[in-house]
Protein backbone atom coordinates (compact mmCIF):
# COMPACT_ATOMS: atom_id res chain seq x y z
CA UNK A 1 -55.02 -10.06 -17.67
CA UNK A 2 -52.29 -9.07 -15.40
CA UNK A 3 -54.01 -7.06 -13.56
CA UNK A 4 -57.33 -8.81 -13.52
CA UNK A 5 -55.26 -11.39 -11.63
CA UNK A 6 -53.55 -9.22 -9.28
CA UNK A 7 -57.32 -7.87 -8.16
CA UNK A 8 -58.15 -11.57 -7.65
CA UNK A 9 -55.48 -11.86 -5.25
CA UNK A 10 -53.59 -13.92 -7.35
CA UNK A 11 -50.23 -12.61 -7.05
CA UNK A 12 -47.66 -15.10 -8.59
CA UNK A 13 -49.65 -15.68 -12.03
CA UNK A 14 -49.73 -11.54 -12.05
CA UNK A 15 -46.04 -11.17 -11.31
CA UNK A 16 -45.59 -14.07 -14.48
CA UNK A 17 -47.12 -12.01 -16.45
CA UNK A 18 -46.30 -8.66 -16.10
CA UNK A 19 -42.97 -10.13 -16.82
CA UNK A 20 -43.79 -11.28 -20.07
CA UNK A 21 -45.57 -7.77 -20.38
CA UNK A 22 -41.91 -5.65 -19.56
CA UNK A 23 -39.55 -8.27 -20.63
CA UNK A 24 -36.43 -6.10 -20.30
CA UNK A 25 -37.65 -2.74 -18.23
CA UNK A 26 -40.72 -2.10 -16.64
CA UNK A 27 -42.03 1.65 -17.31
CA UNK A 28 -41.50 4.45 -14.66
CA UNK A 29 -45.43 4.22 -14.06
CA UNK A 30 -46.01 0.70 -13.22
CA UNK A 31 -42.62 -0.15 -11.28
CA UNK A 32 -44.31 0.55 -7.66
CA UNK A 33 -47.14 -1.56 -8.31
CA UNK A 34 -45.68 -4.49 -9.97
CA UNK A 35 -43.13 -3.88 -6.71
CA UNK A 36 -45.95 -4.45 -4.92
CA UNK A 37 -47.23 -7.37 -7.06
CA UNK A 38 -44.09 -8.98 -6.29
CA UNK A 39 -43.92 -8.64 -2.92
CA UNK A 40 -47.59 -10.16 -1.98
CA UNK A 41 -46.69 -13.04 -4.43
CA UNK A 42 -43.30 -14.01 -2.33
CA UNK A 43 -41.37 -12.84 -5.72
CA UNK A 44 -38.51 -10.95 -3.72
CA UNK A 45 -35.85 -11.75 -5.87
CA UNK A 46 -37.25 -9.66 -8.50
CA UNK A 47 -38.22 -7.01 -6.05
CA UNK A 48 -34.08 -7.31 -5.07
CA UNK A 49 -33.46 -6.04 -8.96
CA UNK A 50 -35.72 -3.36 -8.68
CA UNK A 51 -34.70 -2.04 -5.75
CA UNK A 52 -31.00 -2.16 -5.90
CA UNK A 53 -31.54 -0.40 -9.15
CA UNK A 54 -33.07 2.54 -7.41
CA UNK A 55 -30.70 2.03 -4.44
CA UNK A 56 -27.41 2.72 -6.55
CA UNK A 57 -29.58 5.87 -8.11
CA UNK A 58 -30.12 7.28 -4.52
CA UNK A 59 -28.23 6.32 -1.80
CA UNK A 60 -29.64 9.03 0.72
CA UNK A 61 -33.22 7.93 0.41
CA UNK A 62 -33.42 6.32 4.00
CA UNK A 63 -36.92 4.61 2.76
CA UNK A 64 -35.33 3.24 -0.33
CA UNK A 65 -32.73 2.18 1.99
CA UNK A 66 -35.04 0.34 4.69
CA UNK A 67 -36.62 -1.60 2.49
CA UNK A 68 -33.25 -2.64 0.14
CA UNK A 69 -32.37 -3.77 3.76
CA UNK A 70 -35.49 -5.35 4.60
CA UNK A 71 -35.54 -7.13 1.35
CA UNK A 72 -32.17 -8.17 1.53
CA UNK A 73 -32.81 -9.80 4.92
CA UNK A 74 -35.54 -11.61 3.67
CA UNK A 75 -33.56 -13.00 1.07
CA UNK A 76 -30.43 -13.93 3.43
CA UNK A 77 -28.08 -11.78 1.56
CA UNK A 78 -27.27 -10.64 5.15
CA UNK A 79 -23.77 -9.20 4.41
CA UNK A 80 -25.80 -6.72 2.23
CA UNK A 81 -28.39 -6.13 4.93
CA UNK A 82 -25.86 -5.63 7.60
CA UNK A 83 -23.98 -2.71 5.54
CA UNK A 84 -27.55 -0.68 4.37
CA UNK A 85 -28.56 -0.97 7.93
CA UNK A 86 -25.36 0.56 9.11
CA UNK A 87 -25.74 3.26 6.43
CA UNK A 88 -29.34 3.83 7.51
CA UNK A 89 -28.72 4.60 11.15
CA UNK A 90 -25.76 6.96 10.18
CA UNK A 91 -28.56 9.34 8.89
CA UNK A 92 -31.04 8.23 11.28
CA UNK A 93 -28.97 6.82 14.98
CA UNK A 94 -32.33 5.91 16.47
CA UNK A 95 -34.12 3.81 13.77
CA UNK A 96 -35.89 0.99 15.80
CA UNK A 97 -36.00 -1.51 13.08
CA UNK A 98 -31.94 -1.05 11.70
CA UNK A 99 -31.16 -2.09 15.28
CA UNK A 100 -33.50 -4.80 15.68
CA UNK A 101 -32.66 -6.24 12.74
CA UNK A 102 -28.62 -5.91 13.46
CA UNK A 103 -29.44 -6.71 16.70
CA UNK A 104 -30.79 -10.75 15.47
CA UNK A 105 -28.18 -10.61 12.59
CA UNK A 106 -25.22 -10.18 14.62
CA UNK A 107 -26.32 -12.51 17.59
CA UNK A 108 -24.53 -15.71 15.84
CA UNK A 109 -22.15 -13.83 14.03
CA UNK A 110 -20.49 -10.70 16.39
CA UNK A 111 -20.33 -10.72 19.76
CA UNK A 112 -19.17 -7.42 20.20
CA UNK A 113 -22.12 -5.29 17.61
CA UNK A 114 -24.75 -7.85 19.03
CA UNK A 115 -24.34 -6.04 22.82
CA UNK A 116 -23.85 -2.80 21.99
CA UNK A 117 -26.73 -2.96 19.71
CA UNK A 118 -28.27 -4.00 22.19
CA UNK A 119 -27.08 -1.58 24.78
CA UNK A 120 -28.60 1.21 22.03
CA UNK A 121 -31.99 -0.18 21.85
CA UNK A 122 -32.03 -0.54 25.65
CA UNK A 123 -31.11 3.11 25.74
CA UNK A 124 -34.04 4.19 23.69
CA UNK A 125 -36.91 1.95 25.73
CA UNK A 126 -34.87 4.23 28.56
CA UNK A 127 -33.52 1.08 30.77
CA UNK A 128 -30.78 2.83 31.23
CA UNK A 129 -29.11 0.45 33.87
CA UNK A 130 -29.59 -3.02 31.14
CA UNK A 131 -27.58 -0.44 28.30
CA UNK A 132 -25.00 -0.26 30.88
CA UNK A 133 -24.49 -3.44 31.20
CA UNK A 134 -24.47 -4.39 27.62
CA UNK A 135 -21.88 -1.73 27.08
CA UNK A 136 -19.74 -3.17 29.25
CA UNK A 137 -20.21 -6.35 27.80
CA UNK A 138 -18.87 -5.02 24.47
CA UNK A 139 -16.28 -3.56 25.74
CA UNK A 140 -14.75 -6.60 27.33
CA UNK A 141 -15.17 -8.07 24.06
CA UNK A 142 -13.94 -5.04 22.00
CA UNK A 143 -10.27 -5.61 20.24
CA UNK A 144 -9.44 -2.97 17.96
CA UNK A 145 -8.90 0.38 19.44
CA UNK A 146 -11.57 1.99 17.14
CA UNK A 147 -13.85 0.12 18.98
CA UNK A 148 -12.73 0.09 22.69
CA UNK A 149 -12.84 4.12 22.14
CA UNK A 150 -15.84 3.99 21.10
CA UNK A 151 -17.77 2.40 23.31
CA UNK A 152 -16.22 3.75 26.19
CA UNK A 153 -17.74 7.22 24.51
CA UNK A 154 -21.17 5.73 24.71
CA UNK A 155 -20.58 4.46 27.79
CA UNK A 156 -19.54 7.91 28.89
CA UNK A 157 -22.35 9.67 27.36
CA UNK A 158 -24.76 7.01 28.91
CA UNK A 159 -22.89 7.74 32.30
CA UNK A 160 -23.66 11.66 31.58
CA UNK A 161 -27.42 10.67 31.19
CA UNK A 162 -27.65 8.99 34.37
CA UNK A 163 -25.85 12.05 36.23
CA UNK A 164 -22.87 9.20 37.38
CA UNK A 165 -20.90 12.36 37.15
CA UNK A 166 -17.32 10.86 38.32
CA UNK A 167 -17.53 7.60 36.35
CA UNK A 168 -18.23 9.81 33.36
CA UNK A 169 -15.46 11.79 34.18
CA UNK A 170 -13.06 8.91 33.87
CA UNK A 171 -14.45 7.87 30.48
CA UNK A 172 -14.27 11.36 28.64
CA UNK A 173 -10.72 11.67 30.60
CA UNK A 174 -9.29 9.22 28.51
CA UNK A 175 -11.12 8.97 25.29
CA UNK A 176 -10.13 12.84 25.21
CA UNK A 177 -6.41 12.01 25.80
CA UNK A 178 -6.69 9.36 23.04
CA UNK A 179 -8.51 11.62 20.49
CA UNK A 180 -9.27 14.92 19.80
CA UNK A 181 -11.66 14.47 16.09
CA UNK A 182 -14.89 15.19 18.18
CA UNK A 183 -15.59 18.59 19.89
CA UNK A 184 -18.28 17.22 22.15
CA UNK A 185 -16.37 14.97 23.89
CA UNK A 186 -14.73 18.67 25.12
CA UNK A 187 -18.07 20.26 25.69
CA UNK A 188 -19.86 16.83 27.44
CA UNK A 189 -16.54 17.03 29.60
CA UNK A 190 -17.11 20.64 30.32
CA UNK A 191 -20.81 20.19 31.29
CA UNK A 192 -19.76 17.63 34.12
CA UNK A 193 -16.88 20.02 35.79
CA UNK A 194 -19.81 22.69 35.70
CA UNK A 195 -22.07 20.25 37.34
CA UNK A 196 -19.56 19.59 39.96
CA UNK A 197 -18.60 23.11 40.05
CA UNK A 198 -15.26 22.94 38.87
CA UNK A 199 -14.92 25.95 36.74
CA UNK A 200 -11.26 26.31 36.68
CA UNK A 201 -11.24 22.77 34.37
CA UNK A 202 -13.83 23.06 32.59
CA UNK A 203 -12.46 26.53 31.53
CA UNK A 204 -8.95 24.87 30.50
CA UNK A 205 -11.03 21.94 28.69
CA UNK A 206 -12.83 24.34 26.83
CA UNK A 207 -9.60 26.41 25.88
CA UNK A 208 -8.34 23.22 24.67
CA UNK A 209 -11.31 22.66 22.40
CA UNK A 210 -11.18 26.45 20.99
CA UNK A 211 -7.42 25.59 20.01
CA UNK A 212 -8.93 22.74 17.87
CA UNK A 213 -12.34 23.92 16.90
CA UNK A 214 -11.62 28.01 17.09
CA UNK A 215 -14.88 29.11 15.27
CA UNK A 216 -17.10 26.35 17.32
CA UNK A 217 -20.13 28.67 18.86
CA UNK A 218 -20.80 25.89 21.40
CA UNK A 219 -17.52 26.16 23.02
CA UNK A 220 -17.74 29.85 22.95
CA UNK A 221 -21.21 29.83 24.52
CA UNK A 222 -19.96 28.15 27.22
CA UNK A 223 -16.93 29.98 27.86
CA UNK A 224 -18.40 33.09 28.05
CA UNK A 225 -20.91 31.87 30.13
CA UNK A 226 -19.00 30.60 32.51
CA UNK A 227 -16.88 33.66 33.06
CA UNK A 228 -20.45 35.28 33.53
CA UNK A 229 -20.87 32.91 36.42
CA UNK A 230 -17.31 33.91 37.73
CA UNK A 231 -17.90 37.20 37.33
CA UNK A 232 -14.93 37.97 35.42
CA UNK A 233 -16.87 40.15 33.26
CA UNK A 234 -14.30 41.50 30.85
CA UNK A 235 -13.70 37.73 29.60
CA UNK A 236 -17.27 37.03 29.61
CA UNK A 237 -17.69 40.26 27.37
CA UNK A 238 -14.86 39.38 25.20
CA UNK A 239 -15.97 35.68 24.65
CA UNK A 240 -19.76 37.34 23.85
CA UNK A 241 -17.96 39.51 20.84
CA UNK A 242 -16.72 36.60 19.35
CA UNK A 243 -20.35 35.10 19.43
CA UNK A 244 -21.96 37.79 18.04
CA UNK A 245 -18.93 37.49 15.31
């Protein structure tokens, strides 16, 4: 009968009764279509269970993990939301809908996440100039250190992208006296003292970044090339070995 109502399009009578069907679990072979049964009959409280059942079984399934979020913000639990989206766009940084979705959430409720949210979405429509100026919206608003350094990173990175070479500079200049848990802020430094053809520091940046990252190939790569480009040969070669190590 269930399912003789669910073909009539008559969701909510075939979600009641499927429940009275799987009182206590529902069988490995109907939970995605009762899932489904719930969902076109507004039943997303019971979709919730499900999910978060299979969510706390595999918490690197990024689907699983969109739609726990989705579902969550469609039920208002938007503390929940907030944190799966977060988790969702460590394992995928340019998921459209995480950031739209944290983007409206944190609008009324922080400041600081809503711009540079925003600045990331602006980023990857490629207006580079409105992510610039969300970013430095967020920073103004920014308190804890964690956060200032981090947004001046993207704000760095950002200034990379749109070859502002010595405003760059000044960002990586300081996040890299303030830190040193991220090799690329070494190698993105690196890349702009090649750019402006200052070999000498981005040699002793580099060196600084092999003292903290000493098997890193990137940093090596770049050494040797650059000692290539200066001709000093015997470094070049040396830096090469240690590739090919």
């Amino acid at each position: 009968m269930a399912q003789i109502l669910e073909t009539e399009g008559n969701y909510q009578e075939a979600a009641t009764l499927y429940e009275r069907v799987f009182p206590a679990e529902i069988p490995d072979e109907f939970l995605q279509r009762i899932m489904q049964v719930y969902e076109l009959g507004d039943r997303y409280d019971k979709v919730y269970d499900i999910i978060k059942k299979q969510y706390e079984n595999n918490k690197d399934d990024v689907d699983l993990i969109e739609r726990f979020a989705n579902t969550c913000c469609i039920l208002n639990k938007n503390d929940e939301a907030i944190e799966l989206y977060i988790n969702l766009l460590k394992k995928q940084p340019n998921n459209i809908v995480a950031l739209r979705q944290l983007t409206d959430m944190y609008e009324n409720t922080n400041q600081m996440m809503y711009r540079a949210t925003k600045a990331k979405l602006f980023e990857l429509e490629e207006n580079l100039e409105g992510a610039e100026k969300e970013y430095k919206k967020a920073f103004s608003l920014a308190e804890k250190d964690e956060d200032i350094l981090q947004i001046r990173y993207k704000l760095a990175k950002l200034y990379k992208k749109q070859g502002k070479n010595e405003q760059a500079l000044d960002e990586y200049i300081f996040i890299a006296s303030a830190t040193d848990d991220n090799f690329s802020i070494f190698t993105d430094l690196a890349e702009i003292y090649i750019e402006m053809n200052s070999l000498s520091s981005a040699i002793n940046v580099l060196k600084k970044a092999l003292n903290l990252y000493p098997d890193n190939l990137e940093v090596l790569q770049l050494l040797a090339d650059i000692y290539l480009e200066k001709e000093d040969f015997a470094k070049a070669e040396s830096y090469y070995e240690k590739l090919l190590e």
